[in-house]
C-alpha atoms as a PDB file:
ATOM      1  CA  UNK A   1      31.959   2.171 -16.740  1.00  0.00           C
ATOM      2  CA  UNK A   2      29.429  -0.393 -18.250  1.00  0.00           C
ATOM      3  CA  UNK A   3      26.926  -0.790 -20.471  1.00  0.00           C
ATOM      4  CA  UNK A   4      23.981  -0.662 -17.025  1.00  0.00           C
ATOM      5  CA  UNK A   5      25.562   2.163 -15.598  1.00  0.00           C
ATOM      6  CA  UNK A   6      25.227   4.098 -18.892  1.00  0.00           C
ATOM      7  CA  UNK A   7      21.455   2.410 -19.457  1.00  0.00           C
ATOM      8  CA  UNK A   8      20.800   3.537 -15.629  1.00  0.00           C
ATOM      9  CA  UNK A   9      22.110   6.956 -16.101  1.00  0.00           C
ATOM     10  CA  UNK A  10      19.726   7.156 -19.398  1.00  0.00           C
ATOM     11  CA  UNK A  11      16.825   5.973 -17.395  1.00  0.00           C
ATOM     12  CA  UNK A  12      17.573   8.334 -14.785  1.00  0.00           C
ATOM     13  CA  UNK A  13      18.194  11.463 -16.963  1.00  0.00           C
ATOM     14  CA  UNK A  14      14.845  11.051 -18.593  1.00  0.00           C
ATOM     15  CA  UNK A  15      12.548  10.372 -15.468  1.00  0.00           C
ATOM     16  CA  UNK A  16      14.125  13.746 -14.299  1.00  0.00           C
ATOM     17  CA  UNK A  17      13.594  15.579 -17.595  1.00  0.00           C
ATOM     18  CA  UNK A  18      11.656  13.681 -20.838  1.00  0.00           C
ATOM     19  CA  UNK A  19      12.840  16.294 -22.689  1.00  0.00           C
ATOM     20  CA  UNK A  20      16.826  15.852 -21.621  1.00  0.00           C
ATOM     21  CA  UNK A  21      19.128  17.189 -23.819  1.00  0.00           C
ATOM     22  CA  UNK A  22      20.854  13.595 -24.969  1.00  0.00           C
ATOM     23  CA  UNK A  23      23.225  13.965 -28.140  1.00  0.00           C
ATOM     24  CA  UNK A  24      24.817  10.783 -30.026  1.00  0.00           C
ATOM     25  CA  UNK A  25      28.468  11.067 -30.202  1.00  0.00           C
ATOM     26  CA  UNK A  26      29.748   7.759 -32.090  1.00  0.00           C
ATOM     27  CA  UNK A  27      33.449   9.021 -30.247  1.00  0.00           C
ATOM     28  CA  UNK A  28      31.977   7.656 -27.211  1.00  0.00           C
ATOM     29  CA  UNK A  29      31.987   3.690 -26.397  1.00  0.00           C
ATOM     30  CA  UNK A  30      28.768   1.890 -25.339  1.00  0.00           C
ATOM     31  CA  UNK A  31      29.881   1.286 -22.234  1.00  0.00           C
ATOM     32  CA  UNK A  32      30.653   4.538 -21.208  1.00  0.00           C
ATOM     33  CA  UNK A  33      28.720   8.274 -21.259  1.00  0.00           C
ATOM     34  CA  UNK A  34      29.467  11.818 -20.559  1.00  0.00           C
ATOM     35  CA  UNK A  35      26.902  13.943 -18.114  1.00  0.00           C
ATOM     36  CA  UNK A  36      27.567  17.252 -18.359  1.00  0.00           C
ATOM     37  CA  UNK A  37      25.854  20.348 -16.350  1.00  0.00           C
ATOM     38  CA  UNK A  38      25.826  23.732 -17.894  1.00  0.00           C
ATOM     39  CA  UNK A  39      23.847  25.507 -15.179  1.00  0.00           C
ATOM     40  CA  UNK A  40      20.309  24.050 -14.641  1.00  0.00           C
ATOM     41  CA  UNK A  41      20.690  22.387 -18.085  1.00  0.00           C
ATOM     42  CA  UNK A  42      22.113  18.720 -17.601  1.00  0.00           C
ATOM     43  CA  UNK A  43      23.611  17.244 -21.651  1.00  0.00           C
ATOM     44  CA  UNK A  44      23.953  13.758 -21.544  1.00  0.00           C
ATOM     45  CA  UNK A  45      26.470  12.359 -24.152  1.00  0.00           C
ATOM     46  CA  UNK A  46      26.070   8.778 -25.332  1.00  0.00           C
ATOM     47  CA  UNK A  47      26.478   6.605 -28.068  1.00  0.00           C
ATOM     48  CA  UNK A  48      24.404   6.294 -31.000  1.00  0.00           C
ATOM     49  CA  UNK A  49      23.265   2.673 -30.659  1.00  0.00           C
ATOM     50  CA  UNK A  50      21.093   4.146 -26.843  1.00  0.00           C
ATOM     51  CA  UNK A  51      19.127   6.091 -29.522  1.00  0.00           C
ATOM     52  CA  UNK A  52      15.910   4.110 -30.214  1.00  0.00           C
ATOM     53  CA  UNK A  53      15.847   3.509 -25.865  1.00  0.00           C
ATOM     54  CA  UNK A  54      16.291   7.184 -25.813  1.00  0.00           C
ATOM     55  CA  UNK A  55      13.375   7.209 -28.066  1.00  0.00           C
ATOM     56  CA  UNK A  56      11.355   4.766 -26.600  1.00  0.00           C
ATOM     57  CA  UNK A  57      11.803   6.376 -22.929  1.00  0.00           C
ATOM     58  CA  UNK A  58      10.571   9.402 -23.854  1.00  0.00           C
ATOM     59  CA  UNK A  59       7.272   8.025 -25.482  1.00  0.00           C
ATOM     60  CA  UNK A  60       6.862   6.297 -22.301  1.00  0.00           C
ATOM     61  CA  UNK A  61       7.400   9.062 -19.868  1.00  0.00           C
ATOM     62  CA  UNK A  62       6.301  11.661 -22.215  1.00  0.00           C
ATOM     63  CA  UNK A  63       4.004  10.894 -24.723  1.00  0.00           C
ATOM     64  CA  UNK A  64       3.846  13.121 -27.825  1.00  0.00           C
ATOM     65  CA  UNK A  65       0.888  15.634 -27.365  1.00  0.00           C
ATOM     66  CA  UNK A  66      -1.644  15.999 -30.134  1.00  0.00           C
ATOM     67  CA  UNK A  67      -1.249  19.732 -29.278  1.00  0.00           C
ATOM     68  CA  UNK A  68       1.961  19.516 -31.132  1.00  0.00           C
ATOM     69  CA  UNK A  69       1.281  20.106 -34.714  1.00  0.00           C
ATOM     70  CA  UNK A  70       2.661  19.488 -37.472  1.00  0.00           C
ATOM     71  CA  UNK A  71       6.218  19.769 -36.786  1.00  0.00           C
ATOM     72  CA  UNK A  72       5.849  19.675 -33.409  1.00  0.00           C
ATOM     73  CA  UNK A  73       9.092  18.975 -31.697  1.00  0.00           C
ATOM     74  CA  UNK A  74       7.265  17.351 -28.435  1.00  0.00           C
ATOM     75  CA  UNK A  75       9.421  15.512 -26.348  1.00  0.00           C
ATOM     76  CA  UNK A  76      12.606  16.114 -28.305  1.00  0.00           C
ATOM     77  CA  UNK A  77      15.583  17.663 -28.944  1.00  0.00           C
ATOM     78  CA  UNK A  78      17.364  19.929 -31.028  1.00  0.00           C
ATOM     79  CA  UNK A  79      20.834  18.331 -30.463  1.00  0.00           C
ATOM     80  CA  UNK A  80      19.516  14.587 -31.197  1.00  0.00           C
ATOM     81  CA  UNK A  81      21.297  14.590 -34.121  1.00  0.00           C
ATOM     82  CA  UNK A  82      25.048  13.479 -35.068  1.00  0.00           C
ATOM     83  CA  UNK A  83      27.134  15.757 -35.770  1.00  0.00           C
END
């Protein structure tokens, strides 16, 4: 794989779904991802340096709502962490 196919695949991933579940697994190269489908749920698996686009796609295809509140959790997800 390379380093567009894996920025294409983001791109894609989050114009289907803004809120995508996309986790950051440093055991995965740059230039490579994982898409996996658990049912209607699609987990996209990527390295931690796609983050901040991760981040940055979102705001742009799904702006944070003011509706949120504090702690509101608009736009993203509970796996976004490392393990």
């Amino acid at each position: 794989m390379t380093t567009e196919r894996t920025l294409a695949t983001i791109r894609r991933v989050l114009d289907d779904n803004p809120a995508a579940d996309i986790r950051f697994v440093k055991a995965i190269t740059t230039d490579s991802h994982l898409l996996s489908t658990h049912g209607q749920t699609n987990i996209l698996f990527v390295h931690p340096e796609y983050r901040e686009l991760v981040d940055e796609l979102r705001q742009v295809t799904h702006p944070a709502e003011p509706s949120a509140g504090p702690g509101g959790k608009t736009g993203t997800s509970e796996h976004s962490k490392e393990p």
